[in-house]
Protein backbone atom coordinates (compact mmCIF):
# COMPACT_ATOMS: atom_id res chain seq x y z
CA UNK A 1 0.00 0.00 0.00
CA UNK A 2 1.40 3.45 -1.25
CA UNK A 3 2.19 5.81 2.29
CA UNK A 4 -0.03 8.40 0.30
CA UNK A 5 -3.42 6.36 1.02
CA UNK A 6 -3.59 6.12 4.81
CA UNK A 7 -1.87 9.88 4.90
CA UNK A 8 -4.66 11.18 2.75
CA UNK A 9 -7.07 9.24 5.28
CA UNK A 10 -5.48 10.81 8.17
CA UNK A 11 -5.39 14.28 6.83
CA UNK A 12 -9.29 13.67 6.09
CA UNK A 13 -10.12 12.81 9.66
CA UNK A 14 -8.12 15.64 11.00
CA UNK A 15 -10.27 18.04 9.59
CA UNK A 16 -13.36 16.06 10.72
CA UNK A 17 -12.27 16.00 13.97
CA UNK A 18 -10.75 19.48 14.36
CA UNK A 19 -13.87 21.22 12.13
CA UNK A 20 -15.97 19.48 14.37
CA UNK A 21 -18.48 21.43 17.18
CA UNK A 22 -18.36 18.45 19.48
CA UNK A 23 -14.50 18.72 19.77
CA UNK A 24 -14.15 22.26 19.83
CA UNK A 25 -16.68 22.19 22.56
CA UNK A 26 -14.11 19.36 23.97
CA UNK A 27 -11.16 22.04 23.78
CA UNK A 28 -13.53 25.02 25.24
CA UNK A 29 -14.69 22.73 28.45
CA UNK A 30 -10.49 21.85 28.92
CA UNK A 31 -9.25 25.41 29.30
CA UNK A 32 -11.57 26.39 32.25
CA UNK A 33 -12.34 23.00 33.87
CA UNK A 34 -8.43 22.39 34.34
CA UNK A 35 -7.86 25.93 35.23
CA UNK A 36 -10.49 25.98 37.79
CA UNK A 37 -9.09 22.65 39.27
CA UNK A 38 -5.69 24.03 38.93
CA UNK A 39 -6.06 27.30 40.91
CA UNK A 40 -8.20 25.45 43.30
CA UNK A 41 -5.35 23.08 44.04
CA UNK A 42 -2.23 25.89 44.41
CA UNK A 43 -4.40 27.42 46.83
CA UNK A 44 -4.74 24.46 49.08
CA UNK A 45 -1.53 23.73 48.32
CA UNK A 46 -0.61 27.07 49.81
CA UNK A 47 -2.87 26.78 52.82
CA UNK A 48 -1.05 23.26 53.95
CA UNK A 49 2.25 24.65 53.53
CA UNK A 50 1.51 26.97 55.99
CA UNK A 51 0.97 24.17 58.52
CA UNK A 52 4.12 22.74 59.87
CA UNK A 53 2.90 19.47 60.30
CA UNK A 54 1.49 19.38 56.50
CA UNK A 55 4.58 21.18 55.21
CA UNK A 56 7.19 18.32 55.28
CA UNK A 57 4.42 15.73 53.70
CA UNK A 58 3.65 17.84 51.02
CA UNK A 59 3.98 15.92 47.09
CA UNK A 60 3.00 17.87 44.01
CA UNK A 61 1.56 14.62 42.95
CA UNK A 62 -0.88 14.87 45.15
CA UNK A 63 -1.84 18.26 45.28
CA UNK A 64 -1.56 19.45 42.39
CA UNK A 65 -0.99 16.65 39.30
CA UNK A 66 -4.10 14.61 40.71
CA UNK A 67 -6.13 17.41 41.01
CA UNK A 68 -5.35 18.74 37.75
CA UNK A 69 -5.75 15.77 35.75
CA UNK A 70 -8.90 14.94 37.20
CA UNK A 71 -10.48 17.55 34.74
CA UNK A 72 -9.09 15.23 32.14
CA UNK A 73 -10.58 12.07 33.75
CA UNK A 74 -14.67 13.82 33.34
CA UNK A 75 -13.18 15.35 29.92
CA UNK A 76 -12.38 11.52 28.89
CA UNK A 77 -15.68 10.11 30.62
CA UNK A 78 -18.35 12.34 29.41
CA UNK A 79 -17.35 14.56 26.40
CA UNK A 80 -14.71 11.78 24.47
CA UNK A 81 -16.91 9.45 23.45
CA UNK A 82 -19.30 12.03 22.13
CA UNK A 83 -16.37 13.30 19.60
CA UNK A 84 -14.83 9.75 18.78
CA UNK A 85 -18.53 8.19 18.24
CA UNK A 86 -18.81 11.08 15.91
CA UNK A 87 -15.75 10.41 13.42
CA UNK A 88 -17.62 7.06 12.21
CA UNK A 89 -21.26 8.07 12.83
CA UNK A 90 -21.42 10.44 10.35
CA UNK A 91 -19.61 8.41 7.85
CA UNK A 92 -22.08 5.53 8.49
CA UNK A 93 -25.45 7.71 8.22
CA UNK A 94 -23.92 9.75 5.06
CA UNK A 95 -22.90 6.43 3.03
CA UNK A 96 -19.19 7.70 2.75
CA UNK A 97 -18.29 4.70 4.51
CA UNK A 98 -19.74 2.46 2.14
CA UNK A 99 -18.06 4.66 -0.52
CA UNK A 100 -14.82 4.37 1.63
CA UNK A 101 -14.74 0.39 1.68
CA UNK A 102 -14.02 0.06 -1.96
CA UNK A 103 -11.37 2.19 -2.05
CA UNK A 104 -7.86 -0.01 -2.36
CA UNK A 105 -7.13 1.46 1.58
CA UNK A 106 -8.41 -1.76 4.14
CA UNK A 107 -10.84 -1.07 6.72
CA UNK A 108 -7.74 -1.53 9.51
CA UNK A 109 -5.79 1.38 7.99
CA UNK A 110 -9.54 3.45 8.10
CA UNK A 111 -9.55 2.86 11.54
CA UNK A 112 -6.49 3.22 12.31
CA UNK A 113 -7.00 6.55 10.31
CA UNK A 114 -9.24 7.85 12.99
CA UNK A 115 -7.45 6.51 16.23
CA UNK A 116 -4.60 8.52 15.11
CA UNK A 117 -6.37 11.52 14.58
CA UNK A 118 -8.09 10.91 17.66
CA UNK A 119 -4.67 11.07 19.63
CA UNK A 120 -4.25 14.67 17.88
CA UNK A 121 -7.13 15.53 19.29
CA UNK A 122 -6.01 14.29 22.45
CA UNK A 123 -2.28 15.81 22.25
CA UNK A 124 -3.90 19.23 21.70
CA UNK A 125 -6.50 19.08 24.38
CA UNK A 126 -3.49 18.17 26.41
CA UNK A 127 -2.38 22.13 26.00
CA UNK A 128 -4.45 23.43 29.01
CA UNK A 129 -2.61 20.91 31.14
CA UNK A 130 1.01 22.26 29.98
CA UNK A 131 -0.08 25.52 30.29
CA UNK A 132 -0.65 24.70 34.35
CA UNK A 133 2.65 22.53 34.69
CA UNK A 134 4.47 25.73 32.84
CA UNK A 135 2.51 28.08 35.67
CA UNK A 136 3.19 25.53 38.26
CA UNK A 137 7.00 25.42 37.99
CA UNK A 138 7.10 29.19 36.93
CA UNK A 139 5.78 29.53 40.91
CA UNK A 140 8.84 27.56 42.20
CA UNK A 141 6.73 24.50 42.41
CA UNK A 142 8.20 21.20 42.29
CA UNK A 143 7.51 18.29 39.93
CA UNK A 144 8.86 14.88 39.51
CA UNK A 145 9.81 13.68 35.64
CA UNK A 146 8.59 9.87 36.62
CA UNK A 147 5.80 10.17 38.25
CA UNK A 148 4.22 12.94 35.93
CA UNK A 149 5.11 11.13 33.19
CA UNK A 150 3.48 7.81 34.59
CA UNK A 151 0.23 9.82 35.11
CA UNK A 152 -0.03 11.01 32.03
CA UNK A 153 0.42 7.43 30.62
CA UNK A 154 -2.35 6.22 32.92
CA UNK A 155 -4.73 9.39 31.42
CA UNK A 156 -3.65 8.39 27.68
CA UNK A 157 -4.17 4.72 28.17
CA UNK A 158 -7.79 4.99 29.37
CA UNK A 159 -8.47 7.88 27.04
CA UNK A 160 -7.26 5.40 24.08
CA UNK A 161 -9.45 2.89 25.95
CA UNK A 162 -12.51 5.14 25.70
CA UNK A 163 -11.93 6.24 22.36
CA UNK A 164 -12.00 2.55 21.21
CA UNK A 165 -15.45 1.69 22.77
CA UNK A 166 -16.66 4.54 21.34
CA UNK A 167 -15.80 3.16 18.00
CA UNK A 168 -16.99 -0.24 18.25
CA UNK A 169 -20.28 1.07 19.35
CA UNK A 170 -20.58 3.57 16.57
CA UNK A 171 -19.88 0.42 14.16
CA UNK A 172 -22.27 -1.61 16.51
CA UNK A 173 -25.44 0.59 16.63
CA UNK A 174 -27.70 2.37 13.73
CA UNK A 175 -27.09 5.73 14.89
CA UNK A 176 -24.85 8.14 17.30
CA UNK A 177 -27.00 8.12 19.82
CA UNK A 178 -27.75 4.82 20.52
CA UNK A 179 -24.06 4.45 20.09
CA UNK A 180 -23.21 7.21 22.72
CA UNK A 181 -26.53 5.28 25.03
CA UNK A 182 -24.14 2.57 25.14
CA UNK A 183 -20.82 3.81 26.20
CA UNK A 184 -22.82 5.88 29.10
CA UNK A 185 -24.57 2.55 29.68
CA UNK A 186 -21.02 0.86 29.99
CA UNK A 187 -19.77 3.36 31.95
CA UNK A 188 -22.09 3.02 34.65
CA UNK A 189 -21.63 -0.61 34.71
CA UNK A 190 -18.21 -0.55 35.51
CA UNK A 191 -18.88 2.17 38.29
CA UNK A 192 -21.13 -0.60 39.84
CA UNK A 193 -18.67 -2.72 39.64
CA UNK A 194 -16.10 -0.80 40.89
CA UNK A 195 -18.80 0.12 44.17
CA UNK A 196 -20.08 -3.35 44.82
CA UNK A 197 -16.16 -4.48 44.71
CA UNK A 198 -15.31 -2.12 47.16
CA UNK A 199 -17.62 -4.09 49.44
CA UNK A 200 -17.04 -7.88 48.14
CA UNK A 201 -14.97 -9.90 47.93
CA UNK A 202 -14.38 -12.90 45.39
CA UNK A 203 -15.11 -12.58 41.48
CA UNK A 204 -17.14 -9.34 41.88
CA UNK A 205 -13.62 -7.90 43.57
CA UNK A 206 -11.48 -9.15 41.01
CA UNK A 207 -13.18 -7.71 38.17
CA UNK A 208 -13.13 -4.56 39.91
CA UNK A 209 -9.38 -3.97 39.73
CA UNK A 210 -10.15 -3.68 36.49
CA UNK A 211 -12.48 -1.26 35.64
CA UNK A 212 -10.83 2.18 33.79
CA UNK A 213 -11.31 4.11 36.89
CA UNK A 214 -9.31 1.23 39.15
CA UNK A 215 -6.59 0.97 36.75
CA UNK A 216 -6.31 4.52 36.90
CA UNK A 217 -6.12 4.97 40.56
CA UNK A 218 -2.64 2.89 40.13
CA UNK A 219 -1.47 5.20 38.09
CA UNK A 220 -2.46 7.92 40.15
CA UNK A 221 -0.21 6.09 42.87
CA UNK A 222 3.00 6.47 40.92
CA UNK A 223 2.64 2.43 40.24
CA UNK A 224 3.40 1.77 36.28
CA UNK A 225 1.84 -1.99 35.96
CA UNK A 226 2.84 -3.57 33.12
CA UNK A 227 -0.17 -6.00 33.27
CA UNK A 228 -2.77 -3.09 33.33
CA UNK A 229 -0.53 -1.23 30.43
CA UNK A 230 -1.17 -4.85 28.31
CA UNK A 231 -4.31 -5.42 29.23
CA UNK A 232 -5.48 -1.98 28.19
CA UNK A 233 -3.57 -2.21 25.03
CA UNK A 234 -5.23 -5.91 24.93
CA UNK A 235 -8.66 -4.69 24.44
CA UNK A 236 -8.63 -2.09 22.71
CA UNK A 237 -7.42 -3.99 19.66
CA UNK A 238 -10.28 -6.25 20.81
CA UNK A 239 -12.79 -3.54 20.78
CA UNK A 240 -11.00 -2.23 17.39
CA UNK A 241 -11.02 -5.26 15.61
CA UNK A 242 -14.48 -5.97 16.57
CA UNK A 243 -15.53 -2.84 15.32
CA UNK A 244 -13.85 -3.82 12.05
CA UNK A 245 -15.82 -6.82 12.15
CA UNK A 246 -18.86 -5.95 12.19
CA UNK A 247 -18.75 -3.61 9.64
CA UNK A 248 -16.81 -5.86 6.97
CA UNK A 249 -15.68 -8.90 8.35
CA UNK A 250 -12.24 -10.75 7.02
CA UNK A 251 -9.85 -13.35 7.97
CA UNK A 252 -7.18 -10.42 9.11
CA UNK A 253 -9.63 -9.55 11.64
CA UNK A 254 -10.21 -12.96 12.84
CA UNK A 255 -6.43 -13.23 13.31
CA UNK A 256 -6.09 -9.57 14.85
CA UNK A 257 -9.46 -10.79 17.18
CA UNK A 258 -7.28 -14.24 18.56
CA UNK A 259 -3.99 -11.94 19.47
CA UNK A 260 -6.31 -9.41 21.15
CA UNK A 261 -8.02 -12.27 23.39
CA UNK A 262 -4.25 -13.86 23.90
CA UNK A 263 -2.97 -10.53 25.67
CA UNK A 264 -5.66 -10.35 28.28
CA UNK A 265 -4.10 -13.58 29.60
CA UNK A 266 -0.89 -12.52 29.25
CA UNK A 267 0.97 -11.97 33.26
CA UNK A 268 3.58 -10.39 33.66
CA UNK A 269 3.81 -9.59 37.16
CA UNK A 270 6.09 -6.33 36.42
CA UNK A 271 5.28 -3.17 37.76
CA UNK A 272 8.03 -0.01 38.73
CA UNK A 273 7.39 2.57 41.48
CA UNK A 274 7.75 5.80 40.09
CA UNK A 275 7.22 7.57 43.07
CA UNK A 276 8.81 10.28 44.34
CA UNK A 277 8.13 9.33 48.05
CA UNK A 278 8.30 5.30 47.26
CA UNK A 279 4.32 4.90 48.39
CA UNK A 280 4.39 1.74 46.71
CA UNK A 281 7.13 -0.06 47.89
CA UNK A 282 8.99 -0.85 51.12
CA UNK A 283 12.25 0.15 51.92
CA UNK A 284 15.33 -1.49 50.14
CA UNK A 285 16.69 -3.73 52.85
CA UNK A 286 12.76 -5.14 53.52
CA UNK A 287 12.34 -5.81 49.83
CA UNK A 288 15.62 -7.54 49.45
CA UNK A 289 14.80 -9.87 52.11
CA UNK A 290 10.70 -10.23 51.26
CA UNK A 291 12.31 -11.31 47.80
CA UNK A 292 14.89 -13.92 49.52
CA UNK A 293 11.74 -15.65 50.73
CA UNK A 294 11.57 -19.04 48.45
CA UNK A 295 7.76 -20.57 49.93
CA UNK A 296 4.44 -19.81 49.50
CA UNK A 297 3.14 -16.90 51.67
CA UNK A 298 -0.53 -17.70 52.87
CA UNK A 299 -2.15 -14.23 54.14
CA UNK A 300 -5.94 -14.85 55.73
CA UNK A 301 -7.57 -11.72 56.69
CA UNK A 302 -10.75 -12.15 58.75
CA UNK A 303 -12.15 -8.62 58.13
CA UNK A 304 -15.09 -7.79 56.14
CA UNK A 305 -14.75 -5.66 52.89
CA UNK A 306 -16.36 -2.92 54.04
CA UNK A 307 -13.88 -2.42 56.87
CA UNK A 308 -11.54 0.39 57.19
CA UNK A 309 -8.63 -1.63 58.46
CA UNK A 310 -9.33 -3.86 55.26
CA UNK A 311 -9.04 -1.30 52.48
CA UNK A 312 -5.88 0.00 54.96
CA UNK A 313 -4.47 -2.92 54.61
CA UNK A 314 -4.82 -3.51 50.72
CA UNK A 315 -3.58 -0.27 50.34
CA UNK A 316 -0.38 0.39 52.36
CA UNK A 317 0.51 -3.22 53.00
CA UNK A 318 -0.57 -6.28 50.20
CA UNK A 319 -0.04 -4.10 47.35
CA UNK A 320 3.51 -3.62 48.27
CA UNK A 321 4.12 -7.16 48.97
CA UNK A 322 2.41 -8.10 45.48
CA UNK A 323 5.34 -6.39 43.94
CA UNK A 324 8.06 -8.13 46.01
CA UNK A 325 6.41 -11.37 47.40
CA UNK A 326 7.11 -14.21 44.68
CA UNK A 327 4.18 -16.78 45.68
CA UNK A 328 1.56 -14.54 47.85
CA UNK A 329 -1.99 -16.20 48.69
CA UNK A 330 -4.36 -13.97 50.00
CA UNK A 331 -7.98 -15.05 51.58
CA UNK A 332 -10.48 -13.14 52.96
CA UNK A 333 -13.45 -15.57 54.60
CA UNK A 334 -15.65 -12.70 55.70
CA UNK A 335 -15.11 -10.80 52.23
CA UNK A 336 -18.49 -11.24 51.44
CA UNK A 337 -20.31 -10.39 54.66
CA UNK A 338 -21.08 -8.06 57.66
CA UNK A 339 -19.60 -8.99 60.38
CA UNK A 340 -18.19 -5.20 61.83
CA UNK A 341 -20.91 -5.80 65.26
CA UNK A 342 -21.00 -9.41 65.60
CA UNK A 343 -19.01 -11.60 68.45
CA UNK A 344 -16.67 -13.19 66.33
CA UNK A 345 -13.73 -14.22 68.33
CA UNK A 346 -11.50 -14.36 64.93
CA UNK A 347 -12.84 -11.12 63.37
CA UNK A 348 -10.17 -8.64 63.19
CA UNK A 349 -7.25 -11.20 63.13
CA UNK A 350 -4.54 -11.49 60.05
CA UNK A 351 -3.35 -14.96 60.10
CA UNK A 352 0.16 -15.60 58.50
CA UNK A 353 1.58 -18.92 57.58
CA UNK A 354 5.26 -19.83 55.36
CA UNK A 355 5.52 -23.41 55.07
CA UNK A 356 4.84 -24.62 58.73
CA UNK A 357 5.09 -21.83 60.62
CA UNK A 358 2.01 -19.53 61.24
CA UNK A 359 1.59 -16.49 63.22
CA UNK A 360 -2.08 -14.89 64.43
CA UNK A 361 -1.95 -10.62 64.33
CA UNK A 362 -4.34 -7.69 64.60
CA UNK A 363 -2.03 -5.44 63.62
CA UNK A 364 -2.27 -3.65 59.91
CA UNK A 365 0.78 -1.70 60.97
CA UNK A 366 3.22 -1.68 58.21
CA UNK A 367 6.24 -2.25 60.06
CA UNK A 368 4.68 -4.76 62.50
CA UNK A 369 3.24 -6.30 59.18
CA UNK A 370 7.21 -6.69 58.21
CA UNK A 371 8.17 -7.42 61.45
CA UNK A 372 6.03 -10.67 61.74
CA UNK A 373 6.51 -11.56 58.28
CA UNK A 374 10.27 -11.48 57.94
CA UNK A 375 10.23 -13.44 61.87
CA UNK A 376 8.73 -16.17 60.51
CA UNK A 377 10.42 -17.08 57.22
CA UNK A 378 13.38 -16.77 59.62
CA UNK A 379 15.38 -13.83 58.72
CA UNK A 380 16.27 -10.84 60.91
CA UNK A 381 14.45 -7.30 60.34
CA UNK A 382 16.29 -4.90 59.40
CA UNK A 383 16.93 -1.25 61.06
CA UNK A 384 14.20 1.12 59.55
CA UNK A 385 14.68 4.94 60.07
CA UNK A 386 12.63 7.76 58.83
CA UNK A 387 11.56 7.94 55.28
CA UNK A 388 13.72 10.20 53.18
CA UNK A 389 10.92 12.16 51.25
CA UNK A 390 11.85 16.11 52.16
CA UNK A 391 8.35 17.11 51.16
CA UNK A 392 7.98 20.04 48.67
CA UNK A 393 5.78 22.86 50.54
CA UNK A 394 5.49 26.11 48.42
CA UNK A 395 3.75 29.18 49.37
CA UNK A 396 2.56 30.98 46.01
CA UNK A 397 -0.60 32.72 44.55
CA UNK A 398 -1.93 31.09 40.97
CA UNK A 399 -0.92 34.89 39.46
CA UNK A 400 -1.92 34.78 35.82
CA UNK A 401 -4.18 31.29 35.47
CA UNK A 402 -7.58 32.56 35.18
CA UNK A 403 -6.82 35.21 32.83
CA UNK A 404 -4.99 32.13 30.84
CA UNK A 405 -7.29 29.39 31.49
CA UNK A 406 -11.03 31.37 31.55
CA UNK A 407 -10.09 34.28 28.92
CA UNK A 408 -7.49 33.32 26.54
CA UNK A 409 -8.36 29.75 26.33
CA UNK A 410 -11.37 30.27 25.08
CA UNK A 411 -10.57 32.97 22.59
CA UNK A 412 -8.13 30.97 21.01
CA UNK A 413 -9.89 27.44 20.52
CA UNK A 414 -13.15 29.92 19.37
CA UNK A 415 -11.24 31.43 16.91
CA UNK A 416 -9.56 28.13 15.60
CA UNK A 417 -12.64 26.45 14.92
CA UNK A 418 -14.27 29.36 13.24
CA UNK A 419 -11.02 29.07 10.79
CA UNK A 420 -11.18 25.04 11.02
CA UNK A 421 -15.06 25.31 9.98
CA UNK A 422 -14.36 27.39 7.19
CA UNK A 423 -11.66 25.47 5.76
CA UNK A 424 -14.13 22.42 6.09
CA UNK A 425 -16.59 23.92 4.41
């Protein structure tokens, strides 16, 4: 195939996309939804440097990236699918695409065609979000390469994510709206999901870890999973090639469908904390010798789901020791079920057991959790001191971000559609 053919096809769905109202309403939303996050977080970020105890906690990450970058997370929830549903929609109700299939370029380079410009669209509407890291560090703010870049990642996986549901259910359904029905209708599911996990165990809690917002979260941690980066990539081909499937099937897709459902078993069991403060990972001298440990670790926590100590624990303990722990077994018996009033002589208990040995604990105490651990494989704890994260406080007014984000913003993407529109046209 000549490079001309999927260029030309990429040049057309540019100006779709960027000539587009739904986008540039996309673009207009970005500029004042991330400024108004942004602002809001420098000035709490101000308020909790002037606390001494805050002060020497402080991470940018935090309080400002995560706050910023949850504009993107509605933007990519509620407005995305809208503008990639759009790019095959109208092709579909017009006849182009019909028109389009019997040209010599495949249906997989058409597609492909549209997630690239889609991740255009996504590159520019990443501007507002430059123009606050630019403010941010113009301040004297602090940021951390890694664990920006990591967040970003995270955003741009589950925006690529998004944009390929949206395109299998613009292939799947008649119309945009019953197309756009869907993805709200999906979205909603997997907030269920992610709820009802929250307070379950078993299947139900599994399949939570995986919803886009769960994945996300990780990401939002400074944790770079290489099994949630495969998975994501996994099915979205899946989605993709079903898309292409339904709306001329071939034995290319069939192929591309079997390689897509062999990557969401694929396990690596790699992940990399790029942290700043190391949130997801123990010290060196604990991970060296959790890593030493050569049996099966058998974890039982008797706590119910919806128990504070339980989601503690998850978080600040058996997520670390997932990423260091070669054979870890965890149970939870009361998972499933209430138990936070009732006289249960076990409830509240973390039972250990390597090999043998066993050890009964109520503690969810991250060092006692080591401590107890590292005892009874039979190895000697190590001296822990203080952590070594400094903490970044900063004491700064967000001078110049409204006019930026609520004024100039909006002028500019205005004007560039009005020129976009005309070109189009």
């Amino acid at each position: 195939m000549r490079w001309s053919e999927p260029r030309a096809l990429v040049s057309k769905d540019l100006r779709e996309l960027f000539g587009s109202t739904s986008y540039a309403l996309l673009l207009l939303v970005a500029g004042p939804l991330t400024g108004l996050s942004f602002i809001a977080a420098v000035r709490n970020y101000t308020d909790a440097s002037a606390t001494t105890a805050l002060a020497s906690a402080l991470s940018p990450l935090d309080g400002v990236l995560l706050p910023t970058f949850g504009a993107y997370d509605l933007l990519i929830t509620f407005l995305v699918p809208f503008v990639a549903i759009r790019l095959l929609a109208t092709e579909k109700s017009s006849g182009a695409l019909r028109l389009l299939l019997q040209t010599p370029a495949s249906l997989a380079t058409q597609l492909g065609a549209k997630l690239l410009a889609l991740i255009a669209g996504w590159i520019v509407a990443l501007i507002p979000s430059a123009i606050a890291l630019v403010l941010w560090r113009s301040y004297g703010g602090h940021l951390d390469p890694s664990e920006t870049a990591n967040l970003l990642l995270g955003l741009t996986l589950r925006y690529l994510l998004t944009c390929s549901i949206a395109l299998a259910a613009a292939a799947a359904f008649a119309n945009a709206a019953s197309a756009a029905i869907a993805v709200l209708s999906f979205t909603i599911g997997t907030w269920a999901i992610d709820f009802f996990g929250a307070a379950n165990s078993g299947w139900i809690a599994t399949l939570a870890r995986y919803t886009p917002a769960a994945m996300l979260r990780q990401f939002e941690r400074g944790l770079l999973n290489a099994d949630i980066v495969i998975l994501t990539l996994a099915i979205s081909l899946l989605l993709l090639t079903l898309a292409a499937l339904i709306l001329a099937p071939s034995k290319k897709q069939l192929i591309a469908l079997a390689i897509g459902i062999a990557l969401l078993f694929v396990r690596t069991h790699r992940s990399a904390d790029l942290s700043e403060d190391r949130r997801n990972s123990f010290s060196p001298a604990d991970e060296r010798l959790l890593q030493s440990i050569d049996k099966p670790v058998d974890i039982t926590l008797y706590l119910a789901a919806e128990d504070p100590r339980a989601n503690d624990y998850e978080r600040n303990v058996l997520t670390k020791l997932r990423r260091v722990v070669r054979d870890l077994r965890v149970a939870y018996p009361y998972g499933g079920r209430t138990l936070l009033f009732e006289n249960d002589p076990r409830y509240g208990t973390i039972e250990y057991r390597i090999g043998a040995k066993h050890v009964v604990s109520r503690s969810t105490t991250e060092e006692i959790v080591l401590d107890e651990l590292e005892t009874l494989a039979g190895l000697t704890p190590p001296k822990r001191g203080e952590p070594a994260y400094p903490g970044y406080p900063l004491r700064a007014p967000p001078l110049h971000a409204a006019t930026l984000f609520y004024a100039i913003w909006p002028l500019l993407v205005a004007t560039a559609w009005l020129l976009c529109s005309r070109r189009t046209g």
